[in-house]
Protein backbone atom coordinates (compact mmCIF):
# COMPACT_ATOMS: atom_id res chain seq x y z
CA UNK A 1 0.00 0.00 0.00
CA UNK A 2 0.90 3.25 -1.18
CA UNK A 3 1.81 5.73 2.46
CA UNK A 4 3.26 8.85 2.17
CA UNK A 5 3.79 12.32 3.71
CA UNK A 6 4.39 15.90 3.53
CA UNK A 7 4.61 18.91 5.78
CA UNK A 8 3.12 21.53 4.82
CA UNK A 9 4.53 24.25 6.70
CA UNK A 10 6.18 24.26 10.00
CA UNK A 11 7.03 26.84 12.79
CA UNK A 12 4.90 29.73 14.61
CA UNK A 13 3.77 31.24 11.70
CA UNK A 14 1.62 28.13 11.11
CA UNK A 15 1.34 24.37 10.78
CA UNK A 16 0.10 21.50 8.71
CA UNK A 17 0.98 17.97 7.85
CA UNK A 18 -0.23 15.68 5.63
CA UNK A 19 -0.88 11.91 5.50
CA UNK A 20 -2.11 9.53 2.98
CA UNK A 21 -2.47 5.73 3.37
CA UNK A 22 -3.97 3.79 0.21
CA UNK A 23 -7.28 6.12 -0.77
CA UNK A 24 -7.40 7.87 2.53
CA UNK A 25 -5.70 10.89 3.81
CA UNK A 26 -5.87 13.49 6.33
CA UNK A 27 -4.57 16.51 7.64
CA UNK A 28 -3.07 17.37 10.75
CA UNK A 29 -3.50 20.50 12.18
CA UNK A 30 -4.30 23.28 9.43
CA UNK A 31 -2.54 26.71 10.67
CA UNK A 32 -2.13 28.71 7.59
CA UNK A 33 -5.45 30.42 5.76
CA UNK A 34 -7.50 27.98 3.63
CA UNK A 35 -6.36 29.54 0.77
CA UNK A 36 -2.74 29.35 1.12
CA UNK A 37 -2.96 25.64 2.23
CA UNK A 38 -5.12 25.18 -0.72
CA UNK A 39 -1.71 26.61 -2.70
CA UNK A 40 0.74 24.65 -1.04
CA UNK A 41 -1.43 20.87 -1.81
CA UNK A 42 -1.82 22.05 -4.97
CA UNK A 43 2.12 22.62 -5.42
CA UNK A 44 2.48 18.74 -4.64
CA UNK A 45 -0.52 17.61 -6.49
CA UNK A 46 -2.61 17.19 -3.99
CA UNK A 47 -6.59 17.61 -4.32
CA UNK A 48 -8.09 19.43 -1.44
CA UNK A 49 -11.36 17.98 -2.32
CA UNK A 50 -9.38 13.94 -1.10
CA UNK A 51 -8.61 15.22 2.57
CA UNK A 52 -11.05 12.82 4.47
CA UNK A 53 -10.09 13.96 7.95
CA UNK A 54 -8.72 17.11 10.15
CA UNK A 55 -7.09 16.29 12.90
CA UNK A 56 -5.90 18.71 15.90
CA UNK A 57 -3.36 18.67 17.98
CA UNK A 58 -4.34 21.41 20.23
CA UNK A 59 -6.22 24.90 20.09
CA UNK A 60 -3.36 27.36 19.29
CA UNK A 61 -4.01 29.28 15.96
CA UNK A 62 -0.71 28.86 14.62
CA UNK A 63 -2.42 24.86 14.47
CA UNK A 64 -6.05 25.48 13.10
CA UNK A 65 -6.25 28.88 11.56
CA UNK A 66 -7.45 26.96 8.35
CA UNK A 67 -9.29 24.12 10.02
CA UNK A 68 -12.59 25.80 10.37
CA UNK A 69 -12.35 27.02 7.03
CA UNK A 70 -11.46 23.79 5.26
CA UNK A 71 -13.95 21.63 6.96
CA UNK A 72 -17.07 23.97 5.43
CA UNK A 73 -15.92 24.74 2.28
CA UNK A 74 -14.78 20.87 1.72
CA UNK A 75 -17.55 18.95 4.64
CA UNK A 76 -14.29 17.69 6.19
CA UNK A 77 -14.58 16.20 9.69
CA UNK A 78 -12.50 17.72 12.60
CA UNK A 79 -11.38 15.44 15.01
CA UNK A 80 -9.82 16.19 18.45
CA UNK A 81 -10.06 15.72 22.12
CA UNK A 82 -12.84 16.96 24.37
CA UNK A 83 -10.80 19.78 26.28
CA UNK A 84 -8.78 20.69 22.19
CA UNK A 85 -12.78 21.26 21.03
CA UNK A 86 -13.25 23.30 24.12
CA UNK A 87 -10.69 25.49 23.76
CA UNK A 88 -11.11 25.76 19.71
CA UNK A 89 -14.73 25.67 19.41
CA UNK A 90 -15.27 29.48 19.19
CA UNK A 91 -12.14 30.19 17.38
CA UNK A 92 -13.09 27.70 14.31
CA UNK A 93 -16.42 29.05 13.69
CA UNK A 94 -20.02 27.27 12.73
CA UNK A 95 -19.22 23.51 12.05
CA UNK A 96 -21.77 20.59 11.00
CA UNK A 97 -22.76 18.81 14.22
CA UNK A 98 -21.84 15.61 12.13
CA UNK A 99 -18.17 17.01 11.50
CA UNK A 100 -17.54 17.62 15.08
CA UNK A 101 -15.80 14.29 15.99
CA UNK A 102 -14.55 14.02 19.55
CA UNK A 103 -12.10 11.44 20.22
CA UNK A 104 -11.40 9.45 23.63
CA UNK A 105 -8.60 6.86 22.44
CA UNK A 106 -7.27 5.16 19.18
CA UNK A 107 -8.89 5.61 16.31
CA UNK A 108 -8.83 4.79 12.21
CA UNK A 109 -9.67 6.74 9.22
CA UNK A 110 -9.89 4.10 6.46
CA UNK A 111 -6.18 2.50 6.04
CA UNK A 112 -4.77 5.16 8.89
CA UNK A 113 -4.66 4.37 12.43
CA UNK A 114 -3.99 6.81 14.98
CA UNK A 115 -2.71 6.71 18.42
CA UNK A 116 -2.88 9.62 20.22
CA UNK A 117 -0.66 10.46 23.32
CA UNK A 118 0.04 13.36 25.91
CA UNK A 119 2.29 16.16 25.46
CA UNK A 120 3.38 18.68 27.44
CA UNK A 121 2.29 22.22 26.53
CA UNK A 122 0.22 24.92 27.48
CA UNK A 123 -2.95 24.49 26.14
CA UNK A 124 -6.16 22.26 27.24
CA UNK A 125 -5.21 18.88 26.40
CA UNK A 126 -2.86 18.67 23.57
CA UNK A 127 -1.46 15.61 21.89
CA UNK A 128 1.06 14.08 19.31
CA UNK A 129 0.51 11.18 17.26
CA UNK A 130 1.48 8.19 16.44
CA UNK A 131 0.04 6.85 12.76
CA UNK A 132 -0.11 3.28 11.83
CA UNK A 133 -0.52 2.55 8.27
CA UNK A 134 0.19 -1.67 7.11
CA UNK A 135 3.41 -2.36 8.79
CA UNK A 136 4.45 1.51 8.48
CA UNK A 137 4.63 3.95 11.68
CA UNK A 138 5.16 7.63 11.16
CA UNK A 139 5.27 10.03 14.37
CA UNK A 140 4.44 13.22 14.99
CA UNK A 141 6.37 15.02 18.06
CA UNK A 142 6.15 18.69 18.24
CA UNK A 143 4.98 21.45 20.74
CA UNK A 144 6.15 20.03 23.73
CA UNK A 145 8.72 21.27 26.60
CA UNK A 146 10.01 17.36 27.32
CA UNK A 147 8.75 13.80 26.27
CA UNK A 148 8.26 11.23 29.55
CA UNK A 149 10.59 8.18 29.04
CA UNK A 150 7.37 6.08 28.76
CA UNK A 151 5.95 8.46 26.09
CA UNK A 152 9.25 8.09 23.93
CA UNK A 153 9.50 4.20 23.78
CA UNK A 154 6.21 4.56 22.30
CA UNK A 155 7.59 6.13 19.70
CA UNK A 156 10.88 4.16 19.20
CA UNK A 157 11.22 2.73 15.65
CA UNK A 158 9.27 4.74 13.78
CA UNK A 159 9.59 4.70 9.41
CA UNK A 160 9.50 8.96 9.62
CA UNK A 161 9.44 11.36 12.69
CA UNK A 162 8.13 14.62 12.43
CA UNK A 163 9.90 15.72 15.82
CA UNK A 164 10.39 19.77 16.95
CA UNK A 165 13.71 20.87 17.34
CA UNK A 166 12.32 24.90 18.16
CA UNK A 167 15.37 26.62 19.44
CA UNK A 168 18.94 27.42 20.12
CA UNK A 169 19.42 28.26 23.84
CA UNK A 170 21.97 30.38 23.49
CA UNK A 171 19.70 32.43 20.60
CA UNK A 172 16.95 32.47 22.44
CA UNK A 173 18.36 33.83 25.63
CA UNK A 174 20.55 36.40 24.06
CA UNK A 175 17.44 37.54 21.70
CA UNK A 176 15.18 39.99 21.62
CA UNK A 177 12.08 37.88 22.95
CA UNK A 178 10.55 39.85 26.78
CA UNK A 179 12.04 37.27 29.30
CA UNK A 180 8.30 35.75 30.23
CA UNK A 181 8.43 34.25 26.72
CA UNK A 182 11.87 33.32 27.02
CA UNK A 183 10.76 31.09 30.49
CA UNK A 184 7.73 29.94 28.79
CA UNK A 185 9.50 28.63 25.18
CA UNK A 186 12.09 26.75 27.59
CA UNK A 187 9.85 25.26 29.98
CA UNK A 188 8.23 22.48 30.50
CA UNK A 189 5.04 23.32 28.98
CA UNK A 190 6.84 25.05 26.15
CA UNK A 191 9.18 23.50 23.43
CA UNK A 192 11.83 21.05 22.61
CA UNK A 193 14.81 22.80 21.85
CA UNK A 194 17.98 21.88 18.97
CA UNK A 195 19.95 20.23 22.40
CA UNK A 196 16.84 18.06 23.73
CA UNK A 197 15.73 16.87 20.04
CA UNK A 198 19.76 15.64 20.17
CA UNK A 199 19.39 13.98 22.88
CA UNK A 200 16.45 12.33 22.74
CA UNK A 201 16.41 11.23 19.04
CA UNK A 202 19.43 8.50 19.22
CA UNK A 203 16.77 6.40 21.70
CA UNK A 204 14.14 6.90 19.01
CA UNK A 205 16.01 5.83 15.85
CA UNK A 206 15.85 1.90 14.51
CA UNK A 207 17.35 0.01 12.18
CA UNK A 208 15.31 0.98 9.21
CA UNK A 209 16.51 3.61 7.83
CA UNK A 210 13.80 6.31 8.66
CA UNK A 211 13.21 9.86 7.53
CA UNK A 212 13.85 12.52 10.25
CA UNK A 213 12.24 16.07 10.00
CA UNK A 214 13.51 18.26 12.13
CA UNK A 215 10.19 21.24 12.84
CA UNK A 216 8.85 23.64 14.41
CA UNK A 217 12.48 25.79 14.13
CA UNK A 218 11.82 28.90 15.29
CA UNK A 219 12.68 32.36 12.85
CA UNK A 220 14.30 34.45 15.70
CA UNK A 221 15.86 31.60 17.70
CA UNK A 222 16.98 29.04 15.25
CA UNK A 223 17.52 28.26 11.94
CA UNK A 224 18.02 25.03 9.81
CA UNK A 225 21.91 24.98 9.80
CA UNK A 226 22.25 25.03 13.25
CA UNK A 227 19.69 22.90 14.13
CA UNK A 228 20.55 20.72 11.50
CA UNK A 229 24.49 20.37 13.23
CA UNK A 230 23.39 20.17 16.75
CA UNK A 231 21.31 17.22 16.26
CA UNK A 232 24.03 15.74 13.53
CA UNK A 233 27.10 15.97 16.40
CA UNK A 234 25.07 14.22 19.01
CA UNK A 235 23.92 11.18 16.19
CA UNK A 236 27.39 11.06 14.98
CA UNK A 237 28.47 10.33 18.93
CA UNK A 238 25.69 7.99 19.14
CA UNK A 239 27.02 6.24 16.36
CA UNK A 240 24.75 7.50 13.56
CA UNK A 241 25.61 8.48 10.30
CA UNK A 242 22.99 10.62 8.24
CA UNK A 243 22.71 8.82 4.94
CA UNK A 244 23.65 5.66 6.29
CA UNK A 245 21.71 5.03 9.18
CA UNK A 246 19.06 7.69 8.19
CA UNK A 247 17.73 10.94 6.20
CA UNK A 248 17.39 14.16 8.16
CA UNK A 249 16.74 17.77 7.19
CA UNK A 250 14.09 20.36 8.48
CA UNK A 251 10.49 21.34 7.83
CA UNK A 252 10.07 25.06 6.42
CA UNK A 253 7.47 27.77 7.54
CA UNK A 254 7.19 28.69 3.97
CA UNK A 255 7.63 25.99 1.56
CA UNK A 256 6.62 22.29 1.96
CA UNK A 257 9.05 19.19 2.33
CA UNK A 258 9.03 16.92 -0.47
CA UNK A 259 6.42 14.21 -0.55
CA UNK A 260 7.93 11.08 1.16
CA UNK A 261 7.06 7.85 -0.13
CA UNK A 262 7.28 6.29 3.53
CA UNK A 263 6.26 2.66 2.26
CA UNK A 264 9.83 2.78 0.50
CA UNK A 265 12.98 3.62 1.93
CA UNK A 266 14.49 6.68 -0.12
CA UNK A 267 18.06 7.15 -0.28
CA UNK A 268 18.80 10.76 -0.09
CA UNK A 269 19.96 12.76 -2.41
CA UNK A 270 22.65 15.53 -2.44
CA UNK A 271 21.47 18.32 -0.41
CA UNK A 272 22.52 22.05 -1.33
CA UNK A 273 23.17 23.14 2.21
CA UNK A 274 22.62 21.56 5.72
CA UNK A 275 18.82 20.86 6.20
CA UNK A 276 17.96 20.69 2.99
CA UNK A 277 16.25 17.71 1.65
């Protein structure tokens, strides 16, 4: 079966990623204005009119500016936890009863499966996920200050991550950000930064040879090259050589990745700079 995978932007400015699994396919979280999400599927040939599902991660608008949006103009069903819908409700506008689709556990949409699990952020009840399509797992980790041991060996072995790697310390400190925002972006409630995504991704990596996005980089704080060498030193000490053991680069708040075939393992090709895919 055909599974593959695209982000469609990534960072504060907005967020969207996209699944498909045989003849079903979904979006998860839609942060950017219908329209321009309309532009950016339509760059890699994708029909807005095939999305079968939205799914939400939690209520921040950088996460489902376009979700309200897409689901009327397309009668695409939202789905998300009880306390996401309560704090997104009035923020996504008039939906069809019938599209509102609260979620207590696992569920499928056609060929995808979904696992959803707890994150640690500052919103009502927010979540990652963990999709299961045939024998192929593909993991999304991102808006979240740490991941519990238990929560990572969940997500050990996975065919593609999607994991955040949102700032450099050092940048962020030294910045122009007030402080409060500082203390909240390194908290525990806030987000993984380059350092923690180093550490934590040589426990999450297989044998498989998976794809690694780095997301959710931050414009003031980060940028690709850096985050792309701060996770590459800590994999190389691990042991891991990109291109051998994996494929790495970063997500982009204003262009999309390239569409991964995740049901085939895709040997990388010569990147331009570090990051790049």
């Amino acid at each position: 079966m055909k599974v593959e995978t695209a982000v469609l932007a990534s960072g504060s400015d907005g967020n969207s990623t996209y699944i498909r699994a045989g003849k079903f396919s979904v979006l998860i979280d839609a942060g950017l204005s219908g329209k321009e999400l309309e532009r950016r599927m339509n760059s890699l040939g994708i029909d807005p009119t095939s999305i079968d599902a939205l799914l939400i991660t939690h209520e921040h608008n950088d996460h489902i500016k376009g979700v309200g949006v897409l689901s009327r103009r397309y009668n695409i069903p939202i789905f998300a936890n009880q306390g996401t819908w309560s704090g997104a409700e009035k923020k996504l506008g008039k939906i069809k009863k019938e599209n509102r689709r609260v979620f207590k556990g696992d569920f499928m949409i056609g060929d995808l499966g979904f696992i959803p699990y707890q994150v640690s952020h500052d919103a009502e009840d927010p979540v990652g996920y963990i999709c299961r399509a045939a024998d192929k797992k593909i993991v999304l980790a991102t808006d979240t200050g740490v991941l519990a041991a238990e929560t990572a060996a969940k997500l050990k072995g996975a065919d593609l991550f999607i994991l955040e790697s949102n700032h450099d310390l050092e940048m962020l400190m030294t910045g122009s950000y007030p402080y409060f925002l500082k203390n909240r972006i390194k908290s525990d409630d806030g987000h993984l930064s380059n350092d923690a995504a180093a550490k934590l991704l040589p426990e999450l990596l297989g044998d498989n040879f998976p794809t690694v996005i780095l997301a959710h980089l931050s414009k003031e704080n980060n940028n690709p090259r850096v985050a792309y060498i701060t996770v590459n030193n800590v994999l190389r000490e691990a042991g891991f050589e990109v291109d051998r053991d994996l494929r790495m680069g970063c997500a982009d708040q204003d262009k999309t990745t390239p569409l991964f075939r995740v049901d085939k393992k895709c040997r990388p090709v010569k990147k331009k700079s570090a990051g790049d895919f």
